[in-house]
Protein backbone atom coordinates (compact mmCIF):
# COMPACT_ATOMS: atom_id res chain seq x y z
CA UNK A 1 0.00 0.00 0.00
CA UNK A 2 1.03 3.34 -1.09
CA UNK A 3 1.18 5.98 1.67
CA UNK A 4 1.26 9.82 0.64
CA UNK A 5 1.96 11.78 3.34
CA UNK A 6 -0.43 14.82 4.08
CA UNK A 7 1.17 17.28 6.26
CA UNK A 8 -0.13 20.63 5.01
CA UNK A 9 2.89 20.65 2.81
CA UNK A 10 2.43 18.72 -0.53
CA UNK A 11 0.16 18.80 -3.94
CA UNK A 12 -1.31 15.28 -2.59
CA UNK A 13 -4.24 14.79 -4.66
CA UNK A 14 -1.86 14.96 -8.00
CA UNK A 15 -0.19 12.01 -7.23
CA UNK A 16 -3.93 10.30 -5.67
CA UNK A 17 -4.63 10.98 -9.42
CA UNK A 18 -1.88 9.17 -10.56
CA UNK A 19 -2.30 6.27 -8.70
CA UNK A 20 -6.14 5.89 -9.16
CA UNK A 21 -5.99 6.00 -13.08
CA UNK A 22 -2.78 3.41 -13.01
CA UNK A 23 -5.39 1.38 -10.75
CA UNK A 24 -2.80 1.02 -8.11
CA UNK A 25 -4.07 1.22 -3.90
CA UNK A 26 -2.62 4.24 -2.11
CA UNK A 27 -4.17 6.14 1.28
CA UNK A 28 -3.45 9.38 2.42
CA UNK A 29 -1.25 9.53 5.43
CA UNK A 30 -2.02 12.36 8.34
CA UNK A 31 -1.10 10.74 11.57
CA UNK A 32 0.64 7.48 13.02
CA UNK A 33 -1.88 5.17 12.78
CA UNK A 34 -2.52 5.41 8.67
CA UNK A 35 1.48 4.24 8.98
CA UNK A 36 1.64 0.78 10.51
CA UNK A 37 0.24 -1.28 7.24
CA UNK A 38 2.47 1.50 4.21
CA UNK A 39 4.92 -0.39 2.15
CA UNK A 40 5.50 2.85 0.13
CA UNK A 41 5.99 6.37 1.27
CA UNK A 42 5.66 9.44 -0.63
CA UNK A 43 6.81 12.53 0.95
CA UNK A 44 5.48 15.43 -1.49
CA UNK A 45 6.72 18.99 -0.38
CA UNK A 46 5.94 22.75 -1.90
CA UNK A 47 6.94 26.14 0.28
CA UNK A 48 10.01 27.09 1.95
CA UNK A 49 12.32 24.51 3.61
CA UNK A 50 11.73 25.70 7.28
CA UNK A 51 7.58 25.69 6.77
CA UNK A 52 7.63 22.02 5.19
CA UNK A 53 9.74 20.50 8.01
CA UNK A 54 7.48 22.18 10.66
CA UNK A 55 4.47 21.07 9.18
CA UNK A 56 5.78 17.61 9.48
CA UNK A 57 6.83 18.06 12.94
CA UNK A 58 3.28 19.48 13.60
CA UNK A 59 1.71 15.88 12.62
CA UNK A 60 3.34 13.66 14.80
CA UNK A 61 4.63 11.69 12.13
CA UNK A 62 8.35 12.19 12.03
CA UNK A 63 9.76 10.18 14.68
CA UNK A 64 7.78 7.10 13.26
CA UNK A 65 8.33 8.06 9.72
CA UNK A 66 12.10 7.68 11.03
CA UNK A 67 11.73 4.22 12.65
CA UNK A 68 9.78 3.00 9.41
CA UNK A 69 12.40 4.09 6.88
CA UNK A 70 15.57 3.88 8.41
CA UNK A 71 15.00 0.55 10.32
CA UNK A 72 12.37 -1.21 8.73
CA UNK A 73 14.08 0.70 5.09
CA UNK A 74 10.46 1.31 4.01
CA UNK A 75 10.75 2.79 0.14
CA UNK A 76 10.27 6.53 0.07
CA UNK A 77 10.11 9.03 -2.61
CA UNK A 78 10.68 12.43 -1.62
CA UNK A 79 9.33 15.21 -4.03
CA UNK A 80 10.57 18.76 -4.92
CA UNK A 81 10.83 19.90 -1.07
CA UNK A 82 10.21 16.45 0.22
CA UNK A 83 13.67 15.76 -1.46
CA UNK A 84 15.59 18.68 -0.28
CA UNK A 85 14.33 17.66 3.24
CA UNK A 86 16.07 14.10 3.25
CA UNK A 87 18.99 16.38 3.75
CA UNK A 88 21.07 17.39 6.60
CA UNK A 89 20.35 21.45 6.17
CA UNK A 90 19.03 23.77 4.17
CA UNK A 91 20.33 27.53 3.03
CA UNK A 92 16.64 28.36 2.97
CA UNK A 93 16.36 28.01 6.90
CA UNK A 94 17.65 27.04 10.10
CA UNK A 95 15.43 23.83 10.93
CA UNK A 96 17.45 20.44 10.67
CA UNK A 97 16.55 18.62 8.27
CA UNK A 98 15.79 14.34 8.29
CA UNK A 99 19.17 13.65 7.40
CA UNK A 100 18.38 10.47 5.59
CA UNK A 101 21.07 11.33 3.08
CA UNK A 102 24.01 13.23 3.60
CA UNK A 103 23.98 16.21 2.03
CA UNK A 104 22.76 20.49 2.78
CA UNK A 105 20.52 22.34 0.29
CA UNK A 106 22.15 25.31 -1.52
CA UNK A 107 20.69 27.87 -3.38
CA UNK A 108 21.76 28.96 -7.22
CA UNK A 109 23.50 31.75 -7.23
CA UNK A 110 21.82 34.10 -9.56
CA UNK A 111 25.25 36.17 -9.99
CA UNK A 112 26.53 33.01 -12.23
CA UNK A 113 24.05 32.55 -13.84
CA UNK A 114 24.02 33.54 -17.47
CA UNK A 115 21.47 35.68 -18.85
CA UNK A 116 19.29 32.85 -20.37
CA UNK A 117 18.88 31.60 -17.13
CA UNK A 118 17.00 33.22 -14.10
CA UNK A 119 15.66 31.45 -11.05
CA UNK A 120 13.75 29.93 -9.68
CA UNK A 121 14.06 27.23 -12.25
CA UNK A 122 10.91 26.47 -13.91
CA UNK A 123 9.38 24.70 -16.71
CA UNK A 124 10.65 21.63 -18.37
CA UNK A 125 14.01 20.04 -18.27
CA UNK A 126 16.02 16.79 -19.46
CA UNK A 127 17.76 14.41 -16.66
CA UNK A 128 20.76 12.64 -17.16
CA UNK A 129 21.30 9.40 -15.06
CA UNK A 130 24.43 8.67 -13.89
CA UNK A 131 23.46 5.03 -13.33
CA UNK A 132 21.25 2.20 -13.57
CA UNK A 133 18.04 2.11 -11.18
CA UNK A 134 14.54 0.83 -10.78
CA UNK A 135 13.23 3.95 -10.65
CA UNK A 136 14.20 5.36 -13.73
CA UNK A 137 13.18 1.87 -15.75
CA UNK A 138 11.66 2.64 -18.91
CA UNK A 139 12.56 6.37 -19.21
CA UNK A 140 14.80 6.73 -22.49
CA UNK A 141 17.00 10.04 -23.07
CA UNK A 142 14.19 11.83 -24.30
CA UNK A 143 12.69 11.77 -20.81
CA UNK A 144 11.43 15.41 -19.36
CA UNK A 145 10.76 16.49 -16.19
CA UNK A 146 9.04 20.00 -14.95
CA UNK A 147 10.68 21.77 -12.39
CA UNK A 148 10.28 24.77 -10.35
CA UNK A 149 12.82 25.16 -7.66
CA UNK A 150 15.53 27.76 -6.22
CA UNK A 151 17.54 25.81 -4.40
CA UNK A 152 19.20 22.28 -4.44
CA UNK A 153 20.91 18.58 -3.41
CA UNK A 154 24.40 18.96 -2.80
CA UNK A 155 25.07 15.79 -1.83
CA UNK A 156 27.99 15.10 0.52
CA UNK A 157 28.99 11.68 -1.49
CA UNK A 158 28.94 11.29 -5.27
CA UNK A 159 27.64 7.70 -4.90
CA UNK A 160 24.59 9.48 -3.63
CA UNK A 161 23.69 11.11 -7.05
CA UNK A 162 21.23 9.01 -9.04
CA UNK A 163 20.66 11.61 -11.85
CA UNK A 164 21.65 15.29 -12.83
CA UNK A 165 20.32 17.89 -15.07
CA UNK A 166 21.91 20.96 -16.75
CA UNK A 167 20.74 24.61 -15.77
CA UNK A 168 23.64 26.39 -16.26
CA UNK A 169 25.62 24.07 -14.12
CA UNK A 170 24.44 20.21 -13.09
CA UNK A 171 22.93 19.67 -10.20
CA UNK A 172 21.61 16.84 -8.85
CA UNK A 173 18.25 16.16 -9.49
CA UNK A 174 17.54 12.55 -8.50
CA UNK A 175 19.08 11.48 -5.16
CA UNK A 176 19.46 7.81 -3.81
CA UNK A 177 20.54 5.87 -0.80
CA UNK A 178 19.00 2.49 -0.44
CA UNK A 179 15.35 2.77 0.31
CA UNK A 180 15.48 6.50 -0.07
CA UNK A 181 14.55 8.48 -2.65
CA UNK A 182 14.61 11.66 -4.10
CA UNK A 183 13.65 13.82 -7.42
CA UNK A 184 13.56 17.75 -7.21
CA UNK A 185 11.61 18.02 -10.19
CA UNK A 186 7.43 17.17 -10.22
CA UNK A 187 6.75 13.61 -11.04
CA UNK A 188 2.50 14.37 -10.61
CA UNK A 189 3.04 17.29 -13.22
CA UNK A 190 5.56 15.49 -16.07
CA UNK A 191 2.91 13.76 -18.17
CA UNK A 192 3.91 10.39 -18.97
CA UNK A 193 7.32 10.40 -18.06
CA UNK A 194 6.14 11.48 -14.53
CA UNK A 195 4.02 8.52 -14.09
CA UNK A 196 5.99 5.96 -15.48
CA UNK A 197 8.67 7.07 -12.43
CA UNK A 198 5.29 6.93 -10.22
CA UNK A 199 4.84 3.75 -11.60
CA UNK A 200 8.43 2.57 -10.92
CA UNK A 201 8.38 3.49 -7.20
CA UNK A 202 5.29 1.63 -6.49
CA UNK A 203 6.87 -1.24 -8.20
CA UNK A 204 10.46 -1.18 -6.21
């Protein structure tokens, strides 16, 4: 069973959509008990850093959401700001944050940046994997992605990095350790590339 957590924090009724019309079960998660029976976990996230993790604090989740993925290693997918929070830290705030994989969230500097770029990032974008995974099974070259983000994974090993993308500069856009999973870009708003990654988690 799919388990999308609702915290206040997250555009859950995109991915519900997803998962109805690929006929697959998900519930909503907004407290403990909705936990115990999840064999998936998606952590959607939209807003500042800071907000996103105190939301989650908020709804008594997190120290269970801990137990379940780091010592039971319960898949999770974590989503745009879901992803930057499996981080250590964020430049965005001063909240820790899970520190599921190593790594802090930067911002772009808009300085660098050349004049056909501007932030935040948004619209559509190719990913480049940097190696073979589950989650990306069935999505060619070709595969787009929409994003809308200022900041990003820096990822404090290499072997972390799943996938990267090119906005003046790579960054890392898919990040992996184990069970844990992240994409910065918006799986529920990529057409058919989104939900065939959908698709992939539920099947890991």
């Amino acid at each position: 069973m799919i388990g999308i957590i609702n915290y206040g924090a997250g555009n859950i009724k995109a991915f519900a959509n997803i998962y109805t019309r690929l006929g697959l079960p998900f519930v909503f998660v907004s407290k403990v008990d909705h936990l115990k029976n999840i064999t998936k976990i998606i952590l959607p996230g939209v807003g500042s850093f800071d907000h996103a993790m105190q939301q989650l604090e908020k709804s008594g989740m997190l120290q269970f959401l801990d137990e379940i993925v780091i010592q039971r290693r319960v898949p999770v997918l974590g989503v745009c700001v879901g992803m930057q929070m499996l981080a250590c830290s964020s430049e965005e705030g001063s909240r820790s944050g899970l520190g599921w994989i190593d790594g802090e969230v930067k911002k772009f500097n808009p300085s660098s940046l050349k004049n056909s770029t501007r932030l935040p990032h948004m619209g559509w974008n190719d990913i480049k994997p940097l190696k073979s995974s589950d989650l990306l099974e069935g999505l060619d070259h070709d595969a787009r992605f929409y994003f809308l983000h200022s900041y990003y994974f820096q990822c404090q090993k290499n072997e972390n990095i799943l996938a990267v993308t090119d906005y003046d500069g790579e960054f890392a856009c898919i990040v992996n350790s184990g069970n844990i999973f992240g994409v910065q870009f918006h799986p529920e708003k990529s057409h058919q590339w989104g939900i065939q990654l959908l698709k992939n988690f539920a099947d890991i």
